[in-house]
C-alpha atoms as a PDB file:
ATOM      1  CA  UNK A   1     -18.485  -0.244  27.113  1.00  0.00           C
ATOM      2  CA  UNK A   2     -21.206   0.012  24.818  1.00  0.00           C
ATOM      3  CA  UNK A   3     -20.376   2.592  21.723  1.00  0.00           C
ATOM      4  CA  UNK A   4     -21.413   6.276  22.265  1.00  0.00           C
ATOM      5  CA  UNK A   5     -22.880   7.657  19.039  1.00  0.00           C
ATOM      6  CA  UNK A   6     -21.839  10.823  17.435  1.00  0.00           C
ATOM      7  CA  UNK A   7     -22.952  12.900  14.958  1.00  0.00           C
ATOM      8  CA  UNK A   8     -22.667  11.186  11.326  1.00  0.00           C
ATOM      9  CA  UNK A   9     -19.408  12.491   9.121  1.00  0.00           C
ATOM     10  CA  UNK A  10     -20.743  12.949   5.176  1.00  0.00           C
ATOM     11  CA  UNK A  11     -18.178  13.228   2.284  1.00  0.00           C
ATOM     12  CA  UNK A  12     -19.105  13.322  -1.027  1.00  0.00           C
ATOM     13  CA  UNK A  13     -19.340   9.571  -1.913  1.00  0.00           C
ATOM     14  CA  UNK A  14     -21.342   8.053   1.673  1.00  0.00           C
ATOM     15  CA  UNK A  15     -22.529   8.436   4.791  1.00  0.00           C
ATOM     16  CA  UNK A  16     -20.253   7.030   7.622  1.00  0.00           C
ATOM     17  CA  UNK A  17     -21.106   7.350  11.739  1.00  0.00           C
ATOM     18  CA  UNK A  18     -18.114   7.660  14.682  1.00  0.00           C
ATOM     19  CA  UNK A  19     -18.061   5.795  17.120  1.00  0.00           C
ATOM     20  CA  UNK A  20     -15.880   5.657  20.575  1.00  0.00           C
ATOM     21  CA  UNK A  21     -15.443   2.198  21.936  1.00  0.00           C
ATOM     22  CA  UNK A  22     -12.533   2.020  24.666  1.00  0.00           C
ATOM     23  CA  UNK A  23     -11.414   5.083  24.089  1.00  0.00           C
ATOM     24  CA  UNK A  24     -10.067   4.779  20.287  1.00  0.00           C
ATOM     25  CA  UNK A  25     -12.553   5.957  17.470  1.00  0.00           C
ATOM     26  CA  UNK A  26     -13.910   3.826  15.088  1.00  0.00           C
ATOM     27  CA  UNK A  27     -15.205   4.940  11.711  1.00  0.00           C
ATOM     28  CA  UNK A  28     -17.799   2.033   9.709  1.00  0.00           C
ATOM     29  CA  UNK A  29     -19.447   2.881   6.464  1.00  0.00           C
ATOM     30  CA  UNK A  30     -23.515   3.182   7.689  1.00  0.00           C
ATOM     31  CA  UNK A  31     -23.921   1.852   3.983  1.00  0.00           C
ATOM     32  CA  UNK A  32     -22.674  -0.660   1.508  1.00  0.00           C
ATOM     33  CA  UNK A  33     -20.825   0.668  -1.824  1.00  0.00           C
ATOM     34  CA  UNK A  34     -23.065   2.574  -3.783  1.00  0.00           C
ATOM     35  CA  UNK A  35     -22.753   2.302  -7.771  1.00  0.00           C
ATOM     36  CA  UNK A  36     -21.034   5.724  -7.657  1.00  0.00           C
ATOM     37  CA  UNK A  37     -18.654   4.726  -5.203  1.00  0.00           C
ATOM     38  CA  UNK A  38     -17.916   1.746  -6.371  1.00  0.00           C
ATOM     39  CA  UNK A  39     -17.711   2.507 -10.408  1.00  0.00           C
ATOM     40  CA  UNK A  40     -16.584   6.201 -10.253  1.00  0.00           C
ATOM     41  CA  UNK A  41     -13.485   5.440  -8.615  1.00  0.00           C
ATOM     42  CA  UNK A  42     -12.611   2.284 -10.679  1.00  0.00           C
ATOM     43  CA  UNK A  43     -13.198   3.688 -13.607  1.00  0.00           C
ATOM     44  CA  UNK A  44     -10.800   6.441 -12.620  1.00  0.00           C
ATOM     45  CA  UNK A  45      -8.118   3.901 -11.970  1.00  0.00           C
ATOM     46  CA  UNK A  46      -8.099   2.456 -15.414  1.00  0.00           C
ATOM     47  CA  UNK A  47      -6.682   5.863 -16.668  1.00  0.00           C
ATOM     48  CA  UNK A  48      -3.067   4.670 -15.053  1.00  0.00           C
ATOM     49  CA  UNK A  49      -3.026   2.455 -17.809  1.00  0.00           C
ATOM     50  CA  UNK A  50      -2.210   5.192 -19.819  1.00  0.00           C
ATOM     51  CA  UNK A  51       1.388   6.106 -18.077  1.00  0.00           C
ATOM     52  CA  UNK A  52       1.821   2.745 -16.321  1.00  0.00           C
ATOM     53  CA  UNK A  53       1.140  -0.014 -19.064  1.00  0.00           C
ATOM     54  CA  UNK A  54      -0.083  -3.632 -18.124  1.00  0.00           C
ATOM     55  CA  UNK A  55       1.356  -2.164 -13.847  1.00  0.00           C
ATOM     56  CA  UNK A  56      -2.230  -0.350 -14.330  1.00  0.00           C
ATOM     57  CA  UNK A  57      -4.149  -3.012 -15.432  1.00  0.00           C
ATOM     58  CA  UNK A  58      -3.875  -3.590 -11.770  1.00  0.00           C
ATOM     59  CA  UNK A  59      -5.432  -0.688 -10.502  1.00  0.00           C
ATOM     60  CA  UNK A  60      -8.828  -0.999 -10.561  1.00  0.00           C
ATOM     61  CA  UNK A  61      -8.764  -4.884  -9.732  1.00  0.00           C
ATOM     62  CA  UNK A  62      -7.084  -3.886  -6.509  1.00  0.00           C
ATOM     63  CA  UNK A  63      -9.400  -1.508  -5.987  1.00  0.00           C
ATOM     64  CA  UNK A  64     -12.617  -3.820  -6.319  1.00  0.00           C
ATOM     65  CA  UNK A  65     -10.599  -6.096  -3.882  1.00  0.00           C
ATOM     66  CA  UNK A  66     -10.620  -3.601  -1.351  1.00  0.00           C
ATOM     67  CA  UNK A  67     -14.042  -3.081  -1.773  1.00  0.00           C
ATOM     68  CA  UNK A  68     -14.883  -6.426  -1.335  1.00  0.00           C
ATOM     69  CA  UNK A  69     -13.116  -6.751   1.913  1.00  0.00           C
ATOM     70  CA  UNK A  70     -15.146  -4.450   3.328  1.00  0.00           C
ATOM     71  CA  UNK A  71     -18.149  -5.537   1.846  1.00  0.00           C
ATOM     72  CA  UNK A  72     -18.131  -9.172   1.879  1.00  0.00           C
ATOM     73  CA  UNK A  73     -18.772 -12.283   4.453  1.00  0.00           C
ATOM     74  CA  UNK A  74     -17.680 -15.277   5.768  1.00  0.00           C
ATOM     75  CA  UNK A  75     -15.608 -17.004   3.670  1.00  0.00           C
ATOM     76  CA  UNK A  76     -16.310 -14.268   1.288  1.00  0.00           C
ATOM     77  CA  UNK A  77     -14.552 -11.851   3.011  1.00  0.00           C
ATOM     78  CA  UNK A  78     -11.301 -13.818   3.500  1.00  0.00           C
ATOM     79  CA  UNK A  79     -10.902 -14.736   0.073  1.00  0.00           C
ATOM     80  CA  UNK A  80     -11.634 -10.924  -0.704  1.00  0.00           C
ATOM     81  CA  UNK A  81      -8.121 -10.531   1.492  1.00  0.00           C
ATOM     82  CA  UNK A  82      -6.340 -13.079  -0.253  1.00  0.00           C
ATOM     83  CA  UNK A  83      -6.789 -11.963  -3.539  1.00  0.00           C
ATOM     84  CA  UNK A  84      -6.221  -8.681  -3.142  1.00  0.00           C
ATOM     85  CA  UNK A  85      -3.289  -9.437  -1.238  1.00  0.00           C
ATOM     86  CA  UNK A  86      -1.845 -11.724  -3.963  1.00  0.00           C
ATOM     87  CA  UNK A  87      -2.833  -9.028  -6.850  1.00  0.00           C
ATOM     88  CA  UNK A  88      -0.283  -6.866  -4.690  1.00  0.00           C
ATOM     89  CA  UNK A  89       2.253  -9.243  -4.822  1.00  0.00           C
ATOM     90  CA  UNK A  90       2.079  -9.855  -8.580  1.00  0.00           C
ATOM     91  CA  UNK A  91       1.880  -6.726  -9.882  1.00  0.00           C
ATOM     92  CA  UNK A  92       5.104  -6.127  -7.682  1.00  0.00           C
ATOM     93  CA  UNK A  93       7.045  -9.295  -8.249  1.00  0.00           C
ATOM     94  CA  UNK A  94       8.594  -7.987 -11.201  1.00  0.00           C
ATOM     95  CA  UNK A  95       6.353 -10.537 -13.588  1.00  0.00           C
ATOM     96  CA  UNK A  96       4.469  -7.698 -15.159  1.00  0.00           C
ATOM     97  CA  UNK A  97       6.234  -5.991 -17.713  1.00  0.00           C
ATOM     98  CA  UNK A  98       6.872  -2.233 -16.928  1.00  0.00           C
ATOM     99  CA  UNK A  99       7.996  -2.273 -13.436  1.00  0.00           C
ATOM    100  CA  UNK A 100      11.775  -1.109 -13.661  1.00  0.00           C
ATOM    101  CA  UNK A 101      12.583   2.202 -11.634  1.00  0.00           C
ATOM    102  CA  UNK A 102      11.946   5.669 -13.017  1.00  0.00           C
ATOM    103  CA  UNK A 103      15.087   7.889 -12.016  1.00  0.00           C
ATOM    104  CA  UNK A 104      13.498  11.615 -11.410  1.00  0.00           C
ATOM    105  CA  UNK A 105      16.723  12.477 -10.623  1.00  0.00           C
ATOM    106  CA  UNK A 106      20.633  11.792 -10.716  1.00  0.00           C
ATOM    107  CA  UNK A 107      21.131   9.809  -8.145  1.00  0.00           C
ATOM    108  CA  UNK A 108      22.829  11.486  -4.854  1.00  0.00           C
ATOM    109  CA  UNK A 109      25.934  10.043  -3.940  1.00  0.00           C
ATOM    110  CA  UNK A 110      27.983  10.078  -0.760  1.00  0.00           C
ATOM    111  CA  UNK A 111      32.005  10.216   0.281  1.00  0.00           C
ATOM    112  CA  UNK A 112      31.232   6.076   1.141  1.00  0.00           C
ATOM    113  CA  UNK A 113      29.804   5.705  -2.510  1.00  0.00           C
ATOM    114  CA  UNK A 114      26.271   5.112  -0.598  1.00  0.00           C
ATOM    115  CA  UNK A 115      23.554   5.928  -3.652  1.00  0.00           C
ATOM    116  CA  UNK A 116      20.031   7.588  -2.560  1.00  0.00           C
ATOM    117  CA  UNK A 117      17.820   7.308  -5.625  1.00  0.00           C
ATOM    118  CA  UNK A 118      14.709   9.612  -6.415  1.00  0.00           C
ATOM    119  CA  UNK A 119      12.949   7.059  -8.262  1.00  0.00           C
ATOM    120  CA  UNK A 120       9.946   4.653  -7.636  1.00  0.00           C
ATOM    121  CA  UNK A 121       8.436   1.401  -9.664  1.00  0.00           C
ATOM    122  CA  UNK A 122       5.235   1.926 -11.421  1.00  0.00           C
ATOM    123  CA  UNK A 123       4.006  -1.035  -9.606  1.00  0.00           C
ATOM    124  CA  UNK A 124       3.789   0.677  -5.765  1.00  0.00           C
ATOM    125  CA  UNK A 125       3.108   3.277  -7.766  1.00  0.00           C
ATOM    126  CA  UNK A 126      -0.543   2.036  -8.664  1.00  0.00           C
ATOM    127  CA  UNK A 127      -0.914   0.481  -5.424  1.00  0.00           C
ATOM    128  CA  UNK A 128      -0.432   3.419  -3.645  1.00  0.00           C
ATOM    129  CA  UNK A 129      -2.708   5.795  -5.790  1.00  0.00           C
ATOM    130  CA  UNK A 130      -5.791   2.673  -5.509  1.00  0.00           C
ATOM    131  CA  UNK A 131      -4.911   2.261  -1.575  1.00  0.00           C
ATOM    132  CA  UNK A 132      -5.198   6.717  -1.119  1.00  0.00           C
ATOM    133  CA  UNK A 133      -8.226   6.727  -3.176  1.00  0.00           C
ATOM    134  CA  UNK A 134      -9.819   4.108  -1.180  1.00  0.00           C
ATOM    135  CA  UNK A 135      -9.019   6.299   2.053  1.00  0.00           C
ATOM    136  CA  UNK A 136     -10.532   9.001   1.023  1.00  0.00           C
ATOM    137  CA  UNK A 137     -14.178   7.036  -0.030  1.00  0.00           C
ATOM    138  CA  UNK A 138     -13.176   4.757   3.355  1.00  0.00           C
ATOM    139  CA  UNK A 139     -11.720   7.299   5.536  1.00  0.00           C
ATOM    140  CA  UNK A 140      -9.646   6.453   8.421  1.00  0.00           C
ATOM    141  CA  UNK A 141      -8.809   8.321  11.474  1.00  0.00           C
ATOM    142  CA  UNK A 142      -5.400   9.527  13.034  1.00  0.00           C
ATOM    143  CA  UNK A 143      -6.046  10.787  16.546  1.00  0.00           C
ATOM    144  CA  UNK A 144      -3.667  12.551  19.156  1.00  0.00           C
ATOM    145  CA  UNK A 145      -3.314   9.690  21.129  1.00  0.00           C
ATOM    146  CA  UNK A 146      -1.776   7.544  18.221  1.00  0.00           C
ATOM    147  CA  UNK A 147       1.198   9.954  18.297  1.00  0.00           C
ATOM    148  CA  UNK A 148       3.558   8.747  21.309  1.00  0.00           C
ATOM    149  CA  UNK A 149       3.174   5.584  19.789  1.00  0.00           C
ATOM    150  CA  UNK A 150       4.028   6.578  16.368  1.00  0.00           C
ATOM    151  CA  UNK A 151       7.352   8.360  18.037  1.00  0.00           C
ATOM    152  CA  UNK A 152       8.044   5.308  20.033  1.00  0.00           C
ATOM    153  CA  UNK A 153       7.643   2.933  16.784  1.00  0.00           C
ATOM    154  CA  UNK A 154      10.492   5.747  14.978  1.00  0.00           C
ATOM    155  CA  UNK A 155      12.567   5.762  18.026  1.00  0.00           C
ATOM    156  CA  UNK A 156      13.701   2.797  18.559  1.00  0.00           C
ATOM    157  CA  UNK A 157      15.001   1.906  15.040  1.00  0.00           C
ATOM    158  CA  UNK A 158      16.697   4.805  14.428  1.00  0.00           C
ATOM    159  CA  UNK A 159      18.347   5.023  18.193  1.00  0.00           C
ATOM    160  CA  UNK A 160      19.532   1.236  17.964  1.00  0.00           C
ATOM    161  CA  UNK A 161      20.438   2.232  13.701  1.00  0.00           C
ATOM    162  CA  UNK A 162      22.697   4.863  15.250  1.00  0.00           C
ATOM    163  CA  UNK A 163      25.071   2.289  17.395  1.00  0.00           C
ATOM    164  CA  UNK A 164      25.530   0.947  14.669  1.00  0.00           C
ATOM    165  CA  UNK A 165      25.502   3.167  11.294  1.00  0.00           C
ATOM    166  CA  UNK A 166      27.793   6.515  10.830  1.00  0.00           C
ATOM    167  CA  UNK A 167      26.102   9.431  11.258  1.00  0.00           C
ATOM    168  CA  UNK A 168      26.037  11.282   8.394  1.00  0.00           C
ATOM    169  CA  UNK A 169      23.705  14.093   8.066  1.00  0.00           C
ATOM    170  CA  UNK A 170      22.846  15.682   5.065  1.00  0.00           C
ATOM    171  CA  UNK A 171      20.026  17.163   2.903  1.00  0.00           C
ATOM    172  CA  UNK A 172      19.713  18.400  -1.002  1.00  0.00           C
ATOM    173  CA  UNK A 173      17.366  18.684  -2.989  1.00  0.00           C
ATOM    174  CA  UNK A 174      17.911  14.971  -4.524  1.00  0.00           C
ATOM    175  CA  UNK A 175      17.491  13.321  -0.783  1.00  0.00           C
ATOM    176  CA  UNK A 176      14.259  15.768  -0.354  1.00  0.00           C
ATOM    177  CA  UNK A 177      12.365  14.394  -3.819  1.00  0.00           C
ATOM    178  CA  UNK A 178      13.650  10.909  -2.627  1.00  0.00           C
ATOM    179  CA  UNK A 179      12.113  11.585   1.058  1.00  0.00           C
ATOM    180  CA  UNK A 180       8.915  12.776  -0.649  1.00  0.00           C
ATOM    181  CA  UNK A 181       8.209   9.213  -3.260  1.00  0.00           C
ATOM    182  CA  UNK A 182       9.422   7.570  -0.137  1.00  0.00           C
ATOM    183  CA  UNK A 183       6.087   8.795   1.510  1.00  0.00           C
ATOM    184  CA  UNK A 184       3.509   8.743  -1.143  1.00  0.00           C
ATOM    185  CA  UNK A 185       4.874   6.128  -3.115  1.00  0.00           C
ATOM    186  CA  UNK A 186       6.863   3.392  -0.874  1.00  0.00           C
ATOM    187  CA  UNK A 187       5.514   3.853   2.703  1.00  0.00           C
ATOM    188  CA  UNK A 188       1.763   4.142   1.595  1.00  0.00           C
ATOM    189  CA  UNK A 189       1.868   0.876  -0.852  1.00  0.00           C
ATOM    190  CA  UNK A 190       3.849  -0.900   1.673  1.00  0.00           C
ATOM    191  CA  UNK A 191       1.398  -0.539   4.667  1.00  0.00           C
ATOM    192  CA  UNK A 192      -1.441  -0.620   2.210  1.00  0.00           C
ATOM    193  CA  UNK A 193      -0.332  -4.580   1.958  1.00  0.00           C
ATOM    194  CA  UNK A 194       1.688  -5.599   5.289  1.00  0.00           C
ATOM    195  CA  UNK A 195      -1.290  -3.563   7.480  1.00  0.00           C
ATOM    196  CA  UNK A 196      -4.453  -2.929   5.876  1.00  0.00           C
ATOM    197  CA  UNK A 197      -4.470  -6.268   3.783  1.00  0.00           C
ATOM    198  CA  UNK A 198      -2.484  -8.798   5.726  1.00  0.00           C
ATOM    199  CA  UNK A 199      -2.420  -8.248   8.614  1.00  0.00           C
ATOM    200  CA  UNK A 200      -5.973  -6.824   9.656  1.00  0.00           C
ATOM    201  CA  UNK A 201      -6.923 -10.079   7.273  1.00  0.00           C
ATOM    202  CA  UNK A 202      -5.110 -12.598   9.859  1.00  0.00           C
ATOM    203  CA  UNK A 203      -6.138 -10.524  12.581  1.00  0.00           C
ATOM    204  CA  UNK A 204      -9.893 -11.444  11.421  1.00  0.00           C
ATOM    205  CA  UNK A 205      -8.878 -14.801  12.211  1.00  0.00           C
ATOM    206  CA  UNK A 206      -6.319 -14.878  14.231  1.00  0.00           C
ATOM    207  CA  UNK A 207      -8.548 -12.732  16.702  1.00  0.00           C
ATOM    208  CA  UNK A 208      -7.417 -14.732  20.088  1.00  0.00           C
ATOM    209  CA  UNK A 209      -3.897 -14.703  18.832  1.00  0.00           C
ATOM    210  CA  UNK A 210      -2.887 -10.738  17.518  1.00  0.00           C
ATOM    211  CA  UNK A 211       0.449 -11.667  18.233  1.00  0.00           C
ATOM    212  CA  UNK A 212       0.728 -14.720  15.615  1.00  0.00           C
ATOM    213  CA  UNK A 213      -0.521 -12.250  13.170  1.00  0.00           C
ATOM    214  CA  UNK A 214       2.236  -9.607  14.365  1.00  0.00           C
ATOM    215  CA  UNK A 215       5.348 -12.173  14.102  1.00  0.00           C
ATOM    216  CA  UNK A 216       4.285 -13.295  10.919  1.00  0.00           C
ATOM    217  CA  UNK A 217       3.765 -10.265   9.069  1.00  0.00           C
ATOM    218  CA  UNK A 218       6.829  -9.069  10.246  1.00  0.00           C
ATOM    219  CA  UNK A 219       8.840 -12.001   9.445  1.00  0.00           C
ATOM    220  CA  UNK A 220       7.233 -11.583   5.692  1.00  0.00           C
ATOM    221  CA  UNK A 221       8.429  -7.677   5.862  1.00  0.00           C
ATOM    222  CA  UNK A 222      11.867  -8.744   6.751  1.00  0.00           C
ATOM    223  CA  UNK A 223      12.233 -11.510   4.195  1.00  0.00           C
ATOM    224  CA  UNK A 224      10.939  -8.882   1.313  1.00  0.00           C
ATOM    225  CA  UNK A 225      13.321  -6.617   2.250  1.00  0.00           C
ATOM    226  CA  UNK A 226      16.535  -9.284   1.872  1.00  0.00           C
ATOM    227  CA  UNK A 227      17.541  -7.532  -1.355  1.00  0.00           C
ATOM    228  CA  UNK A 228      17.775  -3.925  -0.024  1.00  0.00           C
ATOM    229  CA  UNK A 229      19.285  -4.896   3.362  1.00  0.00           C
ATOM    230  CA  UNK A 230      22.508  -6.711   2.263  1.00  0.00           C
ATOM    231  CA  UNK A 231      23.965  -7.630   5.544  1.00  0.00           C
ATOM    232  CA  UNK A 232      22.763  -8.841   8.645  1.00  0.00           C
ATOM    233  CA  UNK A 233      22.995  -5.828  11.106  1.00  0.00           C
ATOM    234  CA  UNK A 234      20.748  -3.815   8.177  1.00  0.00           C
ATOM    235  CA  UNK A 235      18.223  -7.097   8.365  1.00  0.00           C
ATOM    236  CA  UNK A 236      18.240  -7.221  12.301  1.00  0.00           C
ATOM    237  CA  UNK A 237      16.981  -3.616  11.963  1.00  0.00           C
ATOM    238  CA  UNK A 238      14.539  -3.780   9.423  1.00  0.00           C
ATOM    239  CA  UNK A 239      12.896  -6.640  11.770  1.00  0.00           C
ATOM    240  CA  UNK A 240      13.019  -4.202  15.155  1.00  0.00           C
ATOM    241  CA  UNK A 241      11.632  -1.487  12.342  1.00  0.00           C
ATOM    242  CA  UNK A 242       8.555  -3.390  10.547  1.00  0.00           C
ATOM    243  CA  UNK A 243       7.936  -5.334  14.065  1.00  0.00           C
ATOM    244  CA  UNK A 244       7.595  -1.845  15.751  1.00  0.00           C
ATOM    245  CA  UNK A 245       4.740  -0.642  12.768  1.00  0.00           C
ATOM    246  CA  UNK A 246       3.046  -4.448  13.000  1.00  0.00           C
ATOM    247  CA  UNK A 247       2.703  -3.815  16.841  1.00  0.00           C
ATOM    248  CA  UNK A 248       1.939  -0.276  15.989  1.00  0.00           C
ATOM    249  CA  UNK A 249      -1.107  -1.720  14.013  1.00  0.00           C
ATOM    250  CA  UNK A 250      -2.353  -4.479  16.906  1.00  0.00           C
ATOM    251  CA  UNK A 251      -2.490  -1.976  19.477  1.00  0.00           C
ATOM    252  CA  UNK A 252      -3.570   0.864  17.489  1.00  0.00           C
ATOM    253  CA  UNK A 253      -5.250  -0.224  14.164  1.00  0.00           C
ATOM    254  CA  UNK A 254      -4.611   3.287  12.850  1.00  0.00           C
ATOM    255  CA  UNK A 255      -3.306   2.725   9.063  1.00  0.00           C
ATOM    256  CA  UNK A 256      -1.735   6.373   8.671  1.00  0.00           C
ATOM    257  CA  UNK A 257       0.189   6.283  12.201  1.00  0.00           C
ATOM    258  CA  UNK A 258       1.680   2.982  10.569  1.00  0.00           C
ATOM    259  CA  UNK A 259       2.545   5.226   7.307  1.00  0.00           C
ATOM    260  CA  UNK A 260       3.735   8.131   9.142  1.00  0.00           C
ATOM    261  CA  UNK A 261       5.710   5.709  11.355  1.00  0.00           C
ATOM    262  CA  UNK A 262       7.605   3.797   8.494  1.00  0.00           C
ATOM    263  CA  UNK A 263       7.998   7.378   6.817  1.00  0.00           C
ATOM    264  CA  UNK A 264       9.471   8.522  10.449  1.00  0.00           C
ATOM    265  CA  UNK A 265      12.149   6.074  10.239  1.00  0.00           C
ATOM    266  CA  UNK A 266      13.389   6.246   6.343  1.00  0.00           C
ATOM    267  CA  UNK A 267      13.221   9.871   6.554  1.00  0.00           C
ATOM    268  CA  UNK A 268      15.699  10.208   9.710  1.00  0.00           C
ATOM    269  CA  UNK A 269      17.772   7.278   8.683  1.00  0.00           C
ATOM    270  CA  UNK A 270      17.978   8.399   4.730  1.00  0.00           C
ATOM    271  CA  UNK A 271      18.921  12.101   6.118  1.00  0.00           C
ATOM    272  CA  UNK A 272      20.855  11.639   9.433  1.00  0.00           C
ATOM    273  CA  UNK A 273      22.812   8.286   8.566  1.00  0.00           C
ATOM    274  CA  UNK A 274      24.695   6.415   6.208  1.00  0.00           C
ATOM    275  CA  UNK A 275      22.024   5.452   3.538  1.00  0.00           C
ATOM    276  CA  UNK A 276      21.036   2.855   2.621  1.00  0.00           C
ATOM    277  CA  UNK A 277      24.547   1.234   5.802  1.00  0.00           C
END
């Protein structure tokens, strides 16, 4: 079905028109990057080198590596993915210097000796604040419909988390701060790289195979989460989780119901069960 125009959407960096194609909306910048849009922000980001050291050297080569992706071609384009992608993993493989945790808080502890820390590394840090300030040049739309999905995505983890974990429900102000870096911190720089990097990069050319792009992905989640999930019933279900938000992302393509998704499930399993299990 051919696209049905709509009345152009203006924000205060560029013009960008909506689109409905099959039913799910589709925003596309009507023009390139602008100097403004491309400089202004940048040169915004290389203020976090101020508070985060070399981590925000980082910042505004991520961000021109985003830009790229969307304004590039061909070949072009893909190695605009793969760069940015591997910036993202190098700032956070612990090579830069000035990535260890920063504790907010004393850590909470439970009757198990289970530890919930309100910290976060510098490192998702920056990639977080570069991937929200590129959504709000490059918005991107979360629509009604995206929302049984988004419960069905937090569902299922947590249900088959609950056979298996106590329950142990609990809230303070420690867990809350935790919950909240969780969100803007972890869950944004996370899907900023497994969904809006990776994957929609293999997706680009994996486009008769969406599924090869979904296994993979989450097989790379699960294998970067080895060091938090220490056994192998906490691995299993960080593969059913990050599966459900790479499926989430081939058959919805809607970056913030990924976010909200993985938020979903840390926030009901860091509240309701044993934490981390």
């Amino acid at each position: 079905m051919a696209p049905v125009p709509i009345r152009p959407i203006e924000n205060g960096f560029s013009m960008f028109s909506l689109s409905v194609r099959r039913g799910a909306p589709e925003i596309a910048a009507r023009e390139p990057f602008d100097g403004k849009s491309l400089w202004l922000p940048a040169a915004f980001l290389c203020f976090l080198v101020i508070p985060f050291g070399w981590i925000g050297v980082f910042a505004p080569a991520i961000w021109l590596g985003l830009v790229a992706m969307e304004s590039a071609h061909g070949w072009k384009k893909a190695i605009s993915f793969l760069i940015t992608g591997l910036l993202m993993l190098l700032v956070n493989s612990g090579v830069v210097p000035g990535n260890e945790h920063i504790l907010l808080m004393e850590p909470y502890r439970d009757a198990s000796a289970n530890l919930i820390y309100p910290s976060f590394r510098p490192a998702k840090a920056v990639i977080a604040l570069t991937i929200v300030l590129f959504m709000l040049v490059r918005p991107q739309p979360l629509k009604r419909n995206d929302l049984p999905w988004i419960a069905l995505a937090i569902a299922l983890p947590i249900a088959l988390a609950a056979m298996v974990l106590d329950f142990a429900p609990k809230l303070t102000a420690t867990i809350a701060l935790a919950a909240l870096l969780n969100f803007v911190v972890v869950c944004i720089a996370e899907e900023g790289f497994f969904r809006w990097v990776l994957q929609r990069g293999l997706g680009l050319w994996l486009k008769r195979w969406p599924w090869i792009a979904t296994i993979l992905v989450t097989l790379l989640f699960v294998s970067l989460h080895t060091g938090w999930a220490a056994s192998s019933t906490m691995l299993a279900l960080v593969g059913v989780a990050g599966f459900g938000y790479a499926l989430l992302w081939q058959l919805r393509g809607s970056f913030w119901a990924c976010v909200l998704a993985h938020w979903g499930v840390n926030l009901l399993h860091m509240t309701l069960l044993a934490y981390p299990g």
